[in-house]
Protein backbone atom coordinates (compact mmCIF):
# COMPACT_ATOMS: atom_id res chain seq x y z
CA UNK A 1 17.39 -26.62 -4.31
CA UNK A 2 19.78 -24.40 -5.93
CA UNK A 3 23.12 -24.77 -6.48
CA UNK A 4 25.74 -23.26 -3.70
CA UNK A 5 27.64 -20.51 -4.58
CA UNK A 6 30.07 -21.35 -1.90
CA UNK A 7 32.70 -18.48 -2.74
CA UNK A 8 30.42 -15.83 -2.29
CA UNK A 9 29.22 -17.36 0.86
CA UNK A 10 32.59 -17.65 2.55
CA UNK A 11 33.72 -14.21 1.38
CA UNK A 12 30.24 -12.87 2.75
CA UNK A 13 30.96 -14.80 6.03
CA UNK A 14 33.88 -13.87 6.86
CA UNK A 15 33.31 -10.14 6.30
CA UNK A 16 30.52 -10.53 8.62
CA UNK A 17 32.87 -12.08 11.22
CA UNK A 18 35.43 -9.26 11.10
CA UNK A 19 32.19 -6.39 11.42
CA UNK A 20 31.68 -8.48 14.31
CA UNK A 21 35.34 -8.01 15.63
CA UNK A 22 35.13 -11.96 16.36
CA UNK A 23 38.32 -14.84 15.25
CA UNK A 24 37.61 -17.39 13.46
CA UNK A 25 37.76 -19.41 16.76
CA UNK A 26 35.37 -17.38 18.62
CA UNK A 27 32.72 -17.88 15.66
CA UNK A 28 33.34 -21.43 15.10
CA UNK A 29 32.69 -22.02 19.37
CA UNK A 30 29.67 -19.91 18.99
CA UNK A 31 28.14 -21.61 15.85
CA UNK A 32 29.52 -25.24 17.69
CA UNK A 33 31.43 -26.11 14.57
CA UNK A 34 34.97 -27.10 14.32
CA UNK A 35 37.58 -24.23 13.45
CA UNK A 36 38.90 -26.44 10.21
CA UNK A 37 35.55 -26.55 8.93
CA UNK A 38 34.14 -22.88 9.51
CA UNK A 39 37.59 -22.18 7.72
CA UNK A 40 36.62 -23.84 4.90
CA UNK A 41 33.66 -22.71 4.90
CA UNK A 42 35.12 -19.16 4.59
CA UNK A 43 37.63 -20.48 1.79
CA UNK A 44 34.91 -22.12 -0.14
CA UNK A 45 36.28 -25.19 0.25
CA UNK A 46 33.51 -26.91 1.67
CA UNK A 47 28.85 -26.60 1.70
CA UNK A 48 27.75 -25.81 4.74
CA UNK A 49 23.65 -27.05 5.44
CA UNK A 50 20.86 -25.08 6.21
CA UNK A 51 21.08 -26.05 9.93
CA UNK A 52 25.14 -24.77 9.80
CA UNK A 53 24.27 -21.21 8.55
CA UNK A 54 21.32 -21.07 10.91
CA UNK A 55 23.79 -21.37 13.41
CA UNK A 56 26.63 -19.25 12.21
CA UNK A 57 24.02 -16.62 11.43
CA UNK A 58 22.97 -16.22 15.11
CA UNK A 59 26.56 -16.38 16.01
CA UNK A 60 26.78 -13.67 14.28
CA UNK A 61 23.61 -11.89 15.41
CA UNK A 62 22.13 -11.76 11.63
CA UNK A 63 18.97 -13.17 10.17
CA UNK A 64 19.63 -16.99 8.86
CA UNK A 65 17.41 -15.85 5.61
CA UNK A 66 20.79 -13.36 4.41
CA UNK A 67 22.77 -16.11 4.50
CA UNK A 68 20.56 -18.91 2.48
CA UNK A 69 20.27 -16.04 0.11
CA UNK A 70 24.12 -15.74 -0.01
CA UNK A 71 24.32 -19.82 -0.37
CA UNK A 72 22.05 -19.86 -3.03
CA UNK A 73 19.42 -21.69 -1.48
CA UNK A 74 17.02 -18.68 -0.72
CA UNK A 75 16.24 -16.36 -3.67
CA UNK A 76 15.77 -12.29 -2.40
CA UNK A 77 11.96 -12.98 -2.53
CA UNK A 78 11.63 -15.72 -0.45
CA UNK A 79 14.16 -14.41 2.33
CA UNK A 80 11.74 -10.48 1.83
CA UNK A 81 8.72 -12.60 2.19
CA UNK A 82 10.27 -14.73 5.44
CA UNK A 83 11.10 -11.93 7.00
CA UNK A 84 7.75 -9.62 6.54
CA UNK A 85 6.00 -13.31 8.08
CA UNK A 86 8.75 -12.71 11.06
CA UNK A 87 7.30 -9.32 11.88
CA UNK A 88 3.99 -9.95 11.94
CA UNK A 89 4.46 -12.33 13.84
CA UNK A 90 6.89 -10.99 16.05
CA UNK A 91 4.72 -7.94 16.69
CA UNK A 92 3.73 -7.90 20.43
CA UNK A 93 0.97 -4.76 19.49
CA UNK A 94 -1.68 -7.28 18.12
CA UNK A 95 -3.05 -10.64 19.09
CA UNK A 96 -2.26 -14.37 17.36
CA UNK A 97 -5.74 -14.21 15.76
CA UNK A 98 -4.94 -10.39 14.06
CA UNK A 99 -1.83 -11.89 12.69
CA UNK A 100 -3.08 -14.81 11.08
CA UNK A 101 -5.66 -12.67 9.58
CA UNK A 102 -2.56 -10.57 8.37
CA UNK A 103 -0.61 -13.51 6.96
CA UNK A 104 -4.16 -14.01 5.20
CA UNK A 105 -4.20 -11.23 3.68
CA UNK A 106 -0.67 -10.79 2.89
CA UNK A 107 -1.15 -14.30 1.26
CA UNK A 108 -3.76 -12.89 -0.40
CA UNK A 109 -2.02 -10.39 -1.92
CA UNK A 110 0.90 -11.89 -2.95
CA UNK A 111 -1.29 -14.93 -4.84
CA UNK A 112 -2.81 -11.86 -6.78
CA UNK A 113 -0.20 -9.54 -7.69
CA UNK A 114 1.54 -13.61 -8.97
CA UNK A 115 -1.42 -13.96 -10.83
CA UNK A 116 -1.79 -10.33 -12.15
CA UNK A 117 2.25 -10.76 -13.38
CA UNK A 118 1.55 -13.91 -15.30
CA UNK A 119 -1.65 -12.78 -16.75
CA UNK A 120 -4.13 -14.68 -15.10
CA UNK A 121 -5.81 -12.41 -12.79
CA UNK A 122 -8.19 -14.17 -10.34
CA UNK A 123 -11.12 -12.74 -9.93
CA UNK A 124 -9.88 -8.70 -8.71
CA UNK A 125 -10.45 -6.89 -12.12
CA UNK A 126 -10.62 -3.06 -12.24
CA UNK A 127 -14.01 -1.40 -12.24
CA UNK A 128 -15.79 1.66 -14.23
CA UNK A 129 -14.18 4.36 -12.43
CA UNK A 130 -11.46 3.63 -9.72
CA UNK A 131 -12.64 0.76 -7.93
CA UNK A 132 -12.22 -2.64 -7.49
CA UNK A 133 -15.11 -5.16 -9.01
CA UNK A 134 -15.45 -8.21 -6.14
CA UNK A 135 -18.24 -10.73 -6.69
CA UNK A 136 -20.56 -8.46 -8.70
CA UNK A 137 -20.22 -5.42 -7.19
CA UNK A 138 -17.97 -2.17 -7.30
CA UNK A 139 -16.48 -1.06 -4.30
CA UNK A 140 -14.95 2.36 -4.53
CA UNK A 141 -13.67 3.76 -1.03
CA UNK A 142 -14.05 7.13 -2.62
CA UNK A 143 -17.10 7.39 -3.00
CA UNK A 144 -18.17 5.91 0.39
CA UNK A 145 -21.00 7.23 2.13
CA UNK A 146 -21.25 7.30 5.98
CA UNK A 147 -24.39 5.02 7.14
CA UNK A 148 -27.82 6.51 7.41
CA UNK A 149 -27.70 8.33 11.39
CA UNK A 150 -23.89 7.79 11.71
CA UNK A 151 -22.37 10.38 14.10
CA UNK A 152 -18.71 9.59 13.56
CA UNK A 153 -17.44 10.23 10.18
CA UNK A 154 -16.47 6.95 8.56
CA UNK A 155 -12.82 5.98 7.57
CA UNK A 156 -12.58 7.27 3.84
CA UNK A 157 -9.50 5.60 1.72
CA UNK A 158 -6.48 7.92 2.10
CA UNK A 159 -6.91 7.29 5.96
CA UNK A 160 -7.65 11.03 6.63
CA UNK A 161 -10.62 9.45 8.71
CA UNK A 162 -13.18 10.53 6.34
CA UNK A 163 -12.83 14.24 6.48
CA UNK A 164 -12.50 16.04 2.95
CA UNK A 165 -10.86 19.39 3.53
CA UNK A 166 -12.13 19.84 7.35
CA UNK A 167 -15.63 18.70 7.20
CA UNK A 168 -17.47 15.95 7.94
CA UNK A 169 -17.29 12.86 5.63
CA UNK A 170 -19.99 13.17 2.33
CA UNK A 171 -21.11 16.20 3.84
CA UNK A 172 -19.00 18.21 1.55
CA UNK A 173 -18.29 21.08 3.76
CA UNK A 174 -15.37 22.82 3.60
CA UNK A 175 -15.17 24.53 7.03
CA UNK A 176 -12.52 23.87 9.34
CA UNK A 177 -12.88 21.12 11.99
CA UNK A 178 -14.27 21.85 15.63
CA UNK A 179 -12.04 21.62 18.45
């Protein structure tokens, strides 16, 4: 764990608690913490735990990730990466099994790009013209083809749902679209 930077974190706090428009009393009965010790908290006087900010940081309606960062015990990464997991799974749109697959893939992501930083790239190397080389084989969304007796145009990969200048995906047409 990282050190506290406990000045910061009370100067931090108790600008928060003025934006607020709340006394030192009102936060310290809404976090259930004594008024002595939320003022030393603000003074830097004293290190508050995780469980302490949690609750000072819903007192205050922010997220509990901005002030770990603030302490010292969250670095800006961790609290971005928190709060992207928060969305997804906050997201009332899609299902629990579409956002673990998300997570998945976010995971995914995030393990590569580490990799690809330190120089150790697992396994996603670039391929002979664009694509990405995955178990043997180059995928290039560009150069997609829709299946043999397809009817809808398939999803090319700048999302324009496969159509190249009004036509039809790979049919190379460049008249405009039918209404």
């Amino acid at each position: 764990m990282a050190s506290l930077n406990v000045g910061n974190l009370g100067e931090y706090l108790r600008e928060q608690r003025r934006t607020a428009q709340l006394s030192l009393r009102q936060l310290a009965d809404a976090a259930g913490v004594s008024n002595p010790y939320l003022s030393q908290i603000e003074r830097g006087l004293r290190k508050p735990s995780a469980d302490i900010l949690q609750q000072l940081a819903k007192a205050l309606r922010i997220s509990a990730e901005t002030l770990y960062v603030q302490a010292g015990i969250l670095d800006e990464r961790e609290r971005e990466e928190l709060e992207t997991r928060a969305v997804i799974l906050a997201d009332p749109s899609i299902n629990e099994r579409q956002k673990q697959v998300l997570l998945q893939i976010y995971d995914s992501f995030r393990k590569e790009n580490a990799s690809a930083a330190d120089g150790t790239a697992d396994g996603a190397a670039p391929a002979p013209g664009g694509g990405v080389r995955a178990e043997g084989r180059t995928e290039d969304a560009a150069a997609a083809e829709p299946p043999a007796g397809a009817t809808e145009p398939v999803a090319g990969a700048d999302g324009d749902g496969g159509r190249a200048a009004g036509g039809r995906a790979g049919d190379g047409a460049a008249t405009p679209p039918s209404l």
